[in-house]
C-alpha atoms as a PDB file:
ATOM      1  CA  UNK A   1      -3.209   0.289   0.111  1.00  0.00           C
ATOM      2  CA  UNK A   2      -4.178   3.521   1.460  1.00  0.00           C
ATOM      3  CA  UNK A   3      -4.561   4.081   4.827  1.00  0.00           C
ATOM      4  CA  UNK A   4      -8.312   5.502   4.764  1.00  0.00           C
ATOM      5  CA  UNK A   5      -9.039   2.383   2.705  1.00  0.00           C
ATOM      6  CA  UNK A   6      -7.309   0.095   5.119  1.00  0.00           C
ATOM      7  CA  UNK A   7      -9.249   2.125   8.365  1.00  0.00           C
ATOM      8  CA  UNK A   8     -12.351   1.090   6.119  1.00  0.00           C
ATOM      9  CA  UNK A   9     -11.862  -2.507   6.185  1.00  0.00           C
ATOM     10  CA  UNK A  10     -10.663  -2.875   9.642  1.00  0.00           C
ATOM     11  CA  UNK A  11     -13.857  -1.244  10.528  1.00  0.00           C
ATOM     12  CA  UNK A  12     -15.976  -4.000   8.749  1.00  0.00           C
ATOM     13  CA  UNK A  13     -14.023  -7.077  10.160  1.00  0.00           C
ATOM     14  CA  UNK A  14     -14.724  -5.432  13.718  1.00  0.00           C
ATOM     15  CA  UNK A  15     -18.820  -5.163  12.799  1.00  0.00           C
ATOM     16  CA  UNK A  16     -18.361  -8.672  11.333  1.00  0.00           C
ATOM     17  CA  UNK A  17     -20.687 -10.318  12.837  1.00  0.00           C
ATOM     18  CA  UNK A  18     -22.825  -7.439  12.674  1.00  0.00           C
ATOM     19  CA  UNK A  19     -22.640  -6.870   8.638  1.00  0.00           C
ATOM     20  CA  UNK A  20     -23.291 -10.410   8.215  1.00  0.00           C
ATOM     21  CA  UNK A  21     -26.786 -10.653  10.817  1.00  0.00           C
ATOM     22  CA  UNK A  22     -27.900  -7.645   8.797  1.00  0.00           C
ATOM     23  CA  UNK A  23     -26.929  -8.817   5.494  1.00  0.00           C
ATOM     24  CA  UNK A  24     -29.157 -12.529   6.451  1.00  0.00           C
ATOM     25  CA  UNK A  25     -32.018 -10.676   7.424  1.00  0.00           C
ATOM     26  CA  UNK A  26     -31.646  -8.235   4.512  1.00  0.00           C
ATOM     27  CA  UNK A  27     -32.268 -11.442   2.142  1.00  0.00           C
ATOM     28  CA  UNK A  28     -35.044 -12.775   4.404  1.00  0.00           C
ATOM     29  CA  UNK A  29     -36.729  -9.065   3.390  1.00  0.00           C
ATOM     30  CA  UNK A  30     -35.759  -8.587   0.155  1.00  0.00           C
ATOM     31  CA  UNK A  31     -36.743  -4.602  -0.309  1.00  0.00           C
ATOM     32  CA  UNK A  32     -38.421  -3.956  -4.204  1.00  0.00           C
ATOM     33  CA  UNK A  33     -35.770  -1.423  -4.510  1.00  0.00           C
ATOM     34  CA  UNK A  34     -32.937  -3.510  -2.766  1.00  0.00           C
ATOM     35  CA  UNK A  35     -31.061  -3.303  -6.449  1.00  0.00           C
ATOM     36  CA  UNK A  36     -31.542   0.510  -6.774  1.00  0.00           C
ATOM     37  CA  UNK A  37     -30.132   1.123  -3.687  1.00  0.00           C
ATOM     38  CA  UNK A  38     -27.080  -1.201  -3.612  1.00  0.00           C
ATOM     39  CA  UNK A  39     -26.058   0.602  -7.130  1.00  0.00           C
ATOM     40  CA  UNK A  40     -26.619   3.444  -5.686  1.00  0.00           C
ATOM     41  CA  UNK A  41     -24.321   2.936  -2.890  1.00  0.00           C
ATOM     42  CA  UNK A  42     -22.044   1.301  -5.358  1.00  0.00           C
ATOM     43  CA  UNK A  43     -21.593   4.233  -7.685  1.00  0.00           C
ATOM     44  CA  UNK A  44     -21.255   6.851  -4.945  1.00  0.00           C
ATOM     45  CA  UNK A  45     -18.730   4.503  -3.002  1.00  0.00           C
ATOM     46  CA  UNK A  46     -16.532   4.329  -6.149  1.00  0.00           C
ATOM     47  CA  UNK A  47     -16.625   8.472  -6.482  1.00  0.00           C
ATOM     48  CA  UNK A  48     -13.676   8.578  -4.302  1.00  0.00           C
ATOM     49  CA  UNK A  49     -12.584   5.013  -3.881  1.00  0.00           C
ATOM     50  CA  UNK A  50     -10.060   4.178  -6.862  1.00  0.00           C
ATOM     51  CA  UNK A  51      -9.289   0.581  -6.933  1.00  0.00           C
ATOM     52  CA  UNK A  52      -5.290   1.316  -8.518  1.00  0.00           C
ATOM     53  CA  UNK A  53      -4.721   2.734  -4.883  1.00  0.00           C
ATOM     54  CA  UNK A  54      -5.797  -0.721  -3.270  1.00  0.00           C
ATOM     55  CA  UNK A  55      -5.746  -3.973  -5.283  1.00  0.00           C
ATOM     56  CA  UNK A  56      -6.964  -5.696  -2.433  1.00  0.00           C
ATOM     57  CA  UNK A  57      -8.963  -7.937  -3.753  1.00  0.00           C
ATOM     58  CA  UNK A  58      -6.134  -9.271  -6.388  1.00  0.00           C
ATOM     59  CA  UNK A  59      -3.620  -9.312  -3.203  1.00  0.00           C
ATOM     60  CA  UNK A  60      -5.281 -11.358  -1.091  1.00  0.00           C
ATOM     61  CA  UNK A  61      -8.202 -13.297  -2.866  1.00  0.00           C
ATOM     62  CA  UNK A  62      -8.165 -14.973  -5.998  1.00  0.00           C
ATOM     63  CA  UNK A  63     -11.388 -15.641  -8.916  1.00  0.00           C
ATOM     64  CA  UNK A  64     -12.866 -18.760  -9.861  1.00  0.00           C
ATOM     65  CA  UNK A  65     -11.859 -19.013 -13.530  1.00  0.00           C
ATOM     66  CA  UNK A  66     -13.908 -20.531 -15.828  1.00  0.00           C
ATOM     67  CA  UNK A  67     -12.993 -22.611 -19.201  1.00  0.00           C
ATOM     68  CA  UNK A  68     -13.527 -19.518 -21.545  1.00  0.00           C
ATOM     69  CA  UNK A  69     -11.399 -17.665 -18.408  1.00  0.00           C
ATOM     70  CA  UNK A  70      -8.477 -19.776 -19.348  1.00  0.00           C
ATOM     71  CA  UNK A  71      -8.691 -19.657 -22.807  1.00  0.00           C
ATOM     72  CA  UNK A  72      -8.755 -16.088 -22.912  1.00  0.00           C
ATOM     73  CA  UNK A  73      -5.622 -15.963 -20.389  1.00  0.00           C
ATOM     74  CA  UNK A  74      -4.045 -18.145 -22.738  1.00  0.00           C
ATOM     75  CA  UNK A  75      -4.091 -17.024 -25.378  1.00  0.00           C
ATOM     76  CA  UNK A  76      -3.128 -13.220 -23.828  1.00  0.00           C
ATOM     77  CA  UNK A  77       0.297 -14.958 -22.146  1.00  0.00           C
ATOM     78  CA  UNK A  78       0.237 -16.932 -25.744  1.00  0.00           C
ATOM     79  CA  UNK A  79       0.622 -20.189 -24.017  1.00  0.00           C
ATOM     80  CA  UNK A  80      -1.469 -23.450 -24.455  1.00  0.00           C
ATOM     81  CA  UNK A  81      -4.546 -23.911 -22.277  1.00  0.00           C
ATOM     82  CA  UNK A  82      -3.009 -27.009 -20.201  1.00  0.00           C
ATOM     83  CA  UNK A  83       0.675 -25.441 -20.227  1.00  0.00           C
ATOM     84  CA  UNK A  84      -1.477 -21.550 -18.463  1.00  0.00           C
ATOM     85  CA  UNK A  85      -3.118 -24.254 -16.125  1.00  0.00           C
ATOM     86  CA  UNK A  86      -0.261 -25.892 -14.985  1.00  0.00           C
ATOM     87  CA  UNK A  87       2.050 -22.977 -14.461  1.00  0.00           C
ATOM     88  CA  UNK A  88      -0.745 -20.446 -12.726  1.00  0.00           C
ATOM     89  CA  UNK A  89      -4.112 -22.562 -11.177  1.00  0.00           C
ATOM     90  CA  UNK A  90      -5.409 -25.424  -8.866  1.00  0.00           C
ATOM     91  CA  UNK A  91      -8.222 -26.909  -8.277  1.00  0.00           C
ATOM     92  CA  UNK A  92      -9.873 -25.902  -4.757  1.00  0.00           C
ATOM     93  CA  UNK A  93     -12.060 -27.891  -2.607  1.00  0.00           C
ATOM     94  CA  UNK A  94     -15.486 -26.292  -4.757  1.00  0.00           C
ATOM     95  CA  UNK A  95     -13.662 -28.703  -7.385  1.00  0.00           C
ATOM     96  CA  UNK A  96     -12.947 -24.825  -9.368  1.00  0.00           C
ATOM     97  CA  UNK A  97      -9.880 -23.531 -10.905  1.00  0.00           C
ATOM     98  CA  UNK A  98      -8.414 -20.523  -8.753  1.00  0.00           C
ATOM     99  CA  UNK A  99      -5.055 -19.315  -8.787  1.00  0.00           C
ATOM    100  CA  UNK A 100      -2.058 -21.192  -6.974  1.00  0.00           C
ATOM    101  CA  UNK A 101      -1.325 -18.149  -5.024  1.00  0.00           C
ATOM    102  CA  UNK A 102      -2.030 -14.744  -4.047  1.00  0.00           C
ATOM    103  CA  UNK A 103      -1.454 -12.299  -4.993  1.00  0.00           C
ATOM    104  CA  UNK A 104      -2.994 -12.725  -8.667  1.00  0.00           C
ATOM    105  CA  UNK A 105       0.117 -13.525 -11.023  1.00  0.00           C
ATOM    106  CA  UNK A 106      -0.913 -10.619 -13.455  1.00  0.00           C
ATOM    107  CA  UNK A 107      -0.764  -7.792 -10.751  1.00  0.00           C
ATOM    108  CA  UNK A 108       1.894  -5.366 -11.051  1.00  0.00           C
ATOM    109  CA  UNK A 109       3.524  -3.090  -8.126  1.00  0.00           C
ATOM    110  CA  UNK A 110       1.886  -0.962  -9.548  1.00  0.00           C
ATOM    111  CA  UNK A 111      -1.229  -2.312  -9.045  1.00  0.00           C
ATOM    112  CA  UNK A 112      -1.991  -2.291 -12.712  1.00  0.00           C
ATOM    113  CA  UNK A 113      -3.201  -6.007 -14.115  1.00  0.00           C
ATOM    114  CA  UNK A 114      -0.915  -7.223 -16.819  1.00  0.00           C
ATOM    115  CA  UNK A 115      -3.365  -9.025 -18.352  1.00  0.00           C
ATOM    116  CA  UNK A 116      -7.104  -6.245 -17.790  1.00  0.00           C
ATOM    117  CA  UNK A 117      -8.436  -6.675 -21.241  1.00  0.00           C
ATOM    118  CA  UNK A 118      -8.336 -10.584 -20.665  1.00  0.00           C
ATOM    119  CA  UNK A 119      -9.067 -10.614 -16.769  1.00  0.00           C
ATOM    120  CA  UNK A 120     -11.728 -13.325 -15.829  1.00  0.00           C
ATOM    121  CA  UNK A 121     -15.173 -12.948 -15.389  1.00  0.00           C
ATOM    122  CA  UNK A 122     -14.994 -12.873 -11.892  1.00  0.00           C
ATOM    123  CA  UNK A 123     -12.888 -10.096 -11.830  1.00  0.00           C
ATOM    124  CA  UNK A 124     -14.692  -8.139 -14.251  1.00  0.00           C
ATOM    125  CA  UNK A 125     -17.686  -8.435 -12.283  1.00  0.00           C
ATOM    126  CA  UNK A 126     -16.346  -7.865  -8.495  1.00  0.00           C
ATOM    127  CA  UNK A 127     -16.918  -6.370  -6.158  1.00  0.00           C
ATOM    128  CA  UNK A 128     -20.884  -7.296  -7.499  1.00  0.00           C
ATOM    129  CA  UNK A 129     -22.579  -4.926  -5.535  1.00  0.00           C
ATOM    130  CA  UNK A 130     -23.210  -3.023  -9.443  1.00  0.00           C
ATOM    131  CA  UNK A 131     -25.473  -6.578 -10.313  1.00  0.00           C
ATOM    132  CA  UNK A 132     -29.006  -6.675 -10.516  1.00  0.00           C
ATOM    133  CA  UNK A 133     -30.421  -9.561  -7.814  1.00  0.00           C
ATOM    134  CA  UNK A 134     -28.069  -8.393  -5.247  1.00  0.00           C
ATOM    135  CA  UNK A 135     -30.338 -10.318  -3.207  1.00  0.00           C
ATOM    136  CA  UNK A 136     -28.349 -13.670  -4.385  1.00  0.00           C
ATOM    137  CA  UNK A 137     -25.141 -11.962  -3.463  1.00  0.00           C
ATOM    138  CA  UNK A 138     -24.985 -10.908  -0.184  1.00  0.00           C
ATOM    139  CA  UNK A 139     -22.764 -14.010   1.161  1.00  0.00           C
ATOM    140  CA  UNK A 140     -20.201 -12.519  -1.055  1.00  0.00           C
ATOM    141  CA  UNK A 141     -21.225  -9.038  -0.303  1.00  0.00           C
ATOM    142  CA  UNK A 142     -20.382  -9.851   3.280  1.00  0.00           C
ATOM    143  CA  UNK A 143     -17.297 -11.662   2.624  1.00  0.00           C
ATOM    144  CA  UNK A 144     -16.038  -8.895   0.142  1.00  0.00           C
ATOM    145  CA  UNK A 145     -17.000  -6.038   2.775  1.00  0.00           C
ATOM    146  CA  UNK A 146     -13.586  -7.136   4.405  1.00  0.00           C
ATOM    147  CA  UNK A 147     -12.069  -7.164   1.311  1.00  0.00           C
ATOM    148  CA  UNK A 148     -13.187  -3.978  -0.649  1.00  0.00           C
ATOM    149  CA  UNK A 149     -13.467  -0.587   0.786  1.00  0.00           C
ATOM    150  CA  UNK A 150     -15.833   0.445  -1.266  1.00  0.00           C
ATOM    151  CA  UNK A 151     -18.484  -3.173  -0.427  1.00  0.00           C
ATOM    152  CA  UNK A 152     -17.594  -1.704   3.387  1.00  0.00           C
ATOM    153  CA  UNK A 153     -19.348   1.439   2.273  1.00  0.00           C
ATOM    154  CA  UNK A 154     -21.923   0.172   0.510  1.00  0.00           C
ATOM    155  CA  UNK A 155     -22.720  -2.121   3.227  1.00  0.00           C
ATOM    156  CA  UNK A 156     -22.885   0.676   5.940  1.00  0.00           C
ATOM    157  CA  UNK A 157     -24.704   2.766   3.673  1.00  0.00           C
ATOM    158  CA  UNK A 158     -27.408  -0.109   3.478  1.00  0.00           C
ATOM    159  CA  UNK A 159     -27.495  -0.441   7.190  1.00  0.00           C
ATOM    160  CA  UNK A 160     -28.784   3.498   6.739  1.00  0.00           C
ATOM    161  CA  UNK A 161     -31.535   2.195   4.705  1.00  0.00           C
ATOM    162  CA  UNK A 162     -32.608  -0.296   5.887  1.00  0.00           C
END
């Protein structure tokens, strides 16, 4: 990981409890625009945040993977369904398939995933500060802020806001 993007996070886990007082009253207020303004943030934060020169997410967290997850994964790695969820996932204490460990099995040194065209839903959709009802997403906005650089930014830039 870079060391800007690393500066970035430490920053957010030191205004944790901060980010997440702001982020609970944020919900209590839900702003019309609240959406608008988190894509915003999201779009400008990825302008010079670039996600091959962090991987932090697949390093040290891991998606919930649904049925149609595995399947697809599967198939990619051409193994059965029950052999992919033996080798690779567990079931955590949500009673969800995750991966046994981090980081994700399919990320390279590189920080490329092996297996992009095929990745989870989850992963597709994170950091989910680009979603409409962001509203319903701030826990994992907050949690993410100390994950992703760019959910740091978008965070701060929301404490601008509002």
């Amino acid at each position: 990981m870079l060391p800007e993007y690393k500066k970035i996070i430490e920053q957010a886990a030191i205004k944790k409890n901060e980010n997440q007082k702001f982020l609970e009253r944020l919900k209590k207020i839900t702003p019309r625009d609240l959406d608008k303004v988190t894509n915003q943030l999201h779009d400008e934060a990825f302008e010079h945040i670039d996600c091959l020169q962090c991987a932090n997410c697949c390093a040290t967290t891991g998606p919930l993977l649904k049925d149609k997850d595995i399947d697809r994964l599967a198939a990619a790695t051409k193994m059965k369904p029950s052999i992919f969820t033996e080798k690779y996932l567990r079931i955590d204490e949500d009673h969800d398939y995750v991966f046994k460990s981090h980081p994700c099995p399919f990320l390279g040194n590189d920080k490329y995933c092996s297996v992009y065209e095929n990745r989870p839903k989850a992963c597709a959709d994170y950091p989910h500060t680009q979603q409409n009802k962001i509203h319903n997403k701030l826990k994992i906005t907050f949690l993410n802020s100390m994950i992703c650089p760019a959910v740091a930014e978008v965070v701060e830039g929301l404490k601008k806001v509002y």
